[in-house]
C-alpha atoms as a PDB file:
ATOM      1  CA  UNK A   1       0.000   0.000   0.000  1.00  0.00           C
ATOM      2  CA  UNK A   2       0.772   3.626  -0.116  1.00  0.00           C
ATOM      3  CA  UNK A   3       1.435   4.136   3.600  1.00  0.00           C
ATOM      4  CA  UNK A   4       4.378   1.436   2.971  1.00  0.00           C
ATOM      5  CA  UNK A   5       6.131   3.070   0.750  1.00  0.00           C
ATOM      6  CA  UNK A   6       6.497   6.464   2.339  1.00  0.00           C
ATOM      7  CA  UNK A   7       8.891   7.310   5.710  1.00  0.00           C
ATOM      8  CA  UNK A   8       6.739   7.394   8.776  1.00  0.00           C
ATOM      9  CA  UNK A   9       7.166   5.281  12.006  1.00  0.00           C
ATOM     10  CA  UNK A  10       5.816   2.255  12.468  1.00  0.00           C
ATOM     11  CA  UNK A  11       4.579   1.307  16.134  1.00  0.00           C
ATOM     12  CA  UNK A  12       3.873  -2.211  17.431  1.00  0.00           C
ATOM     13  CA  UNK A  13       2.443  -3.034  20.620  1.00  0.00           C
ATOM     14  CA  UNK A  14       4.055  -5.446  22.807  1.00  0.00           C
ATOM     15  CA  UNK A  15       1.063  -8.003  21.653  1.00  0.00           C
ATOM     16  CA  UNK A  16       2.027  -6.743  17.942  1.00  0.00           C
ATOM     17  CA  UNK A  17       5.553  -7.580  18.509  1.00  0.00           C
ATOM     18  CA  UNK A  18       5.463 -11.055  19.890  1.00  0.00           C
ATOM     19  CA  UNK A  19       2.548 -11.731  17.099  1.00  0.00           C
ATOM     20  CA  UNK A  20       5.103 -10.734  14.198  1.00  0.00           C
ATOM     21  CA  UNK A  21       8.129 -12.564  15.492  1.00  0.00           C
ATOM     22  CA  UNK A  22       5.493 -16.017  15.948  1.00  0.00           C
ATOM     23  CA  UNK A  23       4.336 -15.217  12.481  1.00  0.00           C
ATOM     24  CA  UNK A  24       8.154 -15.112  11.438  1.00  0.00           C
ATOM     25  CA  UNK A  25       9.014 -18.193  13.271  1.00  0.00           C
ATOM     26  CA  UNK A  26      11.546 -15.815  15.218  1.00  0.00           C
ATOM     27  CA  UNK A  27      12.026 -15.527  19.230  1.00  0.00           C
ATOM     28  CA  UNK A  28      11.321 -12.024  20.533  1.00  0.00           C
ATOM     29  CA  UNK A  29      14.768 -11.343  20.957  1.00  0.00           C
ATOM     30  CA  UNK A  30      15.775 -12.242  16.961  1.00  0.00           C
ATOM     31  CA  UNK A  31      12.828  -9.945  15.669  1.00  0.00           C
ATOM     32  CA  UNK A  32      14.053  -7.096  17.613  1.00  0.00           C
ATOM     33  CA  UNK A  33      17.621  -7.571  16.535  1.00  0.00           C
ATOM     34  CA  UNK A  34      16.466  -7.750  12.740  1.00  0.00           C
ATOM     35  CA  UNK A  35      13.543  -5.580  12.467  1.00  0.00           C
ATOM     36  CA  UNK A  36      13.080  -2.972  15.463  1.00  0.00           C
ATOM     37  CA  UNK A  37      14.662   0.645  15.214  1.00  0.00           C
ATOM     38  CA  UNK A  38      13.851   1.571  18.960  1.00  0.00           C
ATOM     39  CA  UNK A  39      11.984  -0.351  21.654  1.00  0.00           C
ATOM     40  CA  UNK A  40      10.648   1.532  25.037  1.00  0.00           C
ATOM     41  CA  UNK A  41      12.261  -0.131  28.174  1.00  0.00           C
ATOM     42  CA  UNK A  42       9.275  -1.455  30.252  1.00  0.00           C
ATOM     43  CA  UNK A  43       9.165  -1.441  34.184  1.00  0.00           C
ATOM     44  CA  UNK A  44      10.497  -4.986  34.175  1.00  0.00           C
ATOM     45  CA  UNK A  45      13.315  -4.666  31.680  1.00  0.00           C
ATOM     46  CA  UNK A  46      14.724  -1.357  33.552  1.00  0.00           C
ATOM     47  CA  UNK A  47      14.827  -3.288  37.260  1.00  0.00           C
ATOM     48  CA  UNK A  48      17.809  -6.008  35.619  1.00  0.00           C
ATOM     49  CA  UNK A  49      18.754  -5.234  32.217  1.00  0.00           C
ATOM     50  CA  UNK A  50      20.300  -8.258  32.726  1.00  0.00           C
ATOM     51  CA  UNK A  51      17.540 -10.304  33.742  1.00  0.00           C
ATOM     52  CA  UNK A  52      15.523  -9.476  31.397  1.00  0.00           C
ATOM     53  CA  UNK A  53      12.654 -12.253  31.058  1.00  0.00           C
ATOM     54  CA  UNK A  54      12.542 -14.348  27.896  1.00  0.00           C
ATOM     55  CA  UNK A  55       9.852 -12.781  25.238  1.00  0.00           C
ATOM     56  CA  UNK A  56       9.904  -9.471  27.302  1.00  0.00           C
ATOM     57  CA  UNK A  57       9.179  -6.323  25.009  1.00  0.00           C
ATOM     58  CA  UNK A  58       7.877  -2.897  24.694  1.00  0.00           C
ATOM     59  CA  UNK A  59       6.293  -0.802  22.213  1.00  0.00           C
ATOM     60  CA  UNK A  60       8.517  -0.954  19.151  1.00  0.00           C
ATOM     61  CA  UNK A  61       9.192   0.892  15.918  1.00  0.00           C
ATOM     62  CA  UNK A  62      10.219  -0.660  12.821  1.00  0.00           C
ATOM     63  CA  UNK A  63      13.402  -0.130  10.880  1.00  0.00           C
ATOM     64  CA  UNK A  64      13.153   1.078   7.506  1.00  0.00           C
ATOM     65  CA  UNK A  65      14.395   0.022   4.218  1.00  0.00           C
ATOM     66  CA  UNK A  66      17.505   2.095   3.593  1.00  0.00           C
ATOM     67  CA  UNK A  67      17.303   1.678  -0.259  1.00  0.00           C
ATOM     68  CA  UNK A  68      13.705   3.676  -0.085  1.00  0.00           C
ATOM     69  CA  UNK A  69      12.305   4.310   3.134  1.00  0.00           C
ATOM     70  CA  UNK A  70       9.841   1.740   2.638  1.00  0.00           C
ATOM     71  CA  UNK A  71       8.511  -0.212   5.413  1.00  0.00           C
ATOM     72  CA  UNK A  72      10.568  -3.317   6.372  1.00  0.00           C
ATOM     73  CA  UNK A  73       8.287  -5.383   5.722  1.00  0.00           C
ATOM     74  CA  UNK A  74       7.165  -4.600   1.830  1.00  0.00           C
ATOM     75  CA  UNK A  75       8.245  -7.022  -0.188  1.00  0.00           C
ATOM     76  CA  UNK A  76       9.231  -6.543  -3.930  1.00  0.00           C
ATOM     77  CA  UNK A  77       5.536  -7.727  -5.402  1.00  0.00           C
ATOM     78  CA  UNK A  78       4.410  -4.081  -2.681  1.00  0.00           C
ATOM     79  CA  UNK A  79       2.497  -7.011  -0.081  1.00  0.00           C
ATOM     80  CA  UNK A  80       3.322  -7.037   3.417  1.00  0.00           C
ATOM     81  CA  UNK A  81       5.308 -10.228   4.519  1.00  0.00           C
ATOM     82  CA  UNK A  82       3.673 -10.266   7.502  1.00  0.00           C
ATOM     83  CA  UNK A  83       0.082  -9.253   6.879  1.00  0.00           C
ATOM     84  CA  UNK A  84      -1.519 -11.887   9.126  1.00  0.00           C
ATOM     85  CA  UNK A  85       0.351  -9.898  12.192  1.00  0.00           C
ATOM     86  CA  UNK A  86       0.571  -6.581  10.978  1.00  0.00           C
ATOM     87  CA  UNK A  87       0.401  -3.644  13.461  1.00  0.00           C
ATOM     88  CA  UNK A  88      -3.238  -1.895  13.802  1.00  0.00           C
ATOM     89  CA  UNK A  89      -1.363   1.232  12.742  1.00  0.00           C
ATOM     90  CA  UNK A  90      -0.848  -0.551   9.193  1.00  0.00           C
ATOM     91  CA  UNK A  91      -4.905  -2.197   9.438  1.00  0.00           C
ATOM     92  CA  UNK A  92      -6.600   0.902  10.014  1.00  0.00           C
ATOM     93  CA  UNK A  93      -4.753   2.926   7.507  1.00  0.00           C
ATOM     94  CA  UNK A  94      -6.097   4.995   5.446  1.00  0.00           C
ATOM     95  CA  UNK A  95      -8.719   5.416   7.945  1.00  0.00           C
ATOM     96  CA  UNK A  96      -6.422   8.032  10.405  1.00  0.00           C
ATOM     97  CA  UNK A  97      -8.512  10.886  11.926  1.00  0.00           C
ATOM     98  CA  UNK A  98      -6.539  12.973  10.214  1.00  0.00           C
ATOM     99  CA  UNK A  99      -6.384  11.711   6.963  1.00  0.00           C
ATOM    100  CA  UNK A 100     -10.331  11.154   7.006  1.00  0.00           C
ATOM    101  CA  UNK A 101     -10.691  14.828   8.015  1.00  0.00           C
ATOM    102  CA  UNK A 102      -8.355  16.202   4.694  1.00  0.00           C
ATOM    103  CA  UNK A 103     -10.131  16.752   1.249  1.00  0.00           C
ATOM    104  CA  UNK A 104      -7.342  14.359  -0.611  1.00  0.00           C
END
């Protein structure tokens, strides 16, 4: 879609995040290494960074494509690889409040 293709954050909920990684057949830990930009450090996480439980996460936001901008996720044919799990940001769009309330 055309909300893929242009630079914008992407956030994922904790829920989101673990979703994507199951979809990807990844652990938490591997999806955030190969697909998250920045993460917010939950309660938990801050008490023992180094205890940090397995599958632990906060919001997230998704890298970009260098190449383009393009979401990480886009694949060459423009669908998302991981549609089933995709973030409500990228289900509700282009149905934004303020989007809806523009005349384009």
């Amino acid at each position: 879609g055309k909300c893929c293709k242009t630079r914008g954050d992407v956030y994922m909920s904790p829920t989101e995040t673990k979703k994507a990684a199951k979809l990807l057949g990844l652990s938490v830990a591997d999806f955030k290494a190969q697909y998250v930009e920045e993460e917010e450090v939950t309660v938990t996480m801050s008490l023992d960074p180094e205890q940090i439980p397995e599958g632990e996460t906060g919001w997230t936001v998704l890298r970009h494509k260098e190449e383009d901008g393009s979401c990480i996720f886009l694949n060459d044919e423009g669908l998302c690889n991981i549609y089933e799990a995709r973030p409500i940001q990228c289900s509700t769009y282009p149905f934004w409040p303020r989007i809806m309330g523009s005349v384009e």
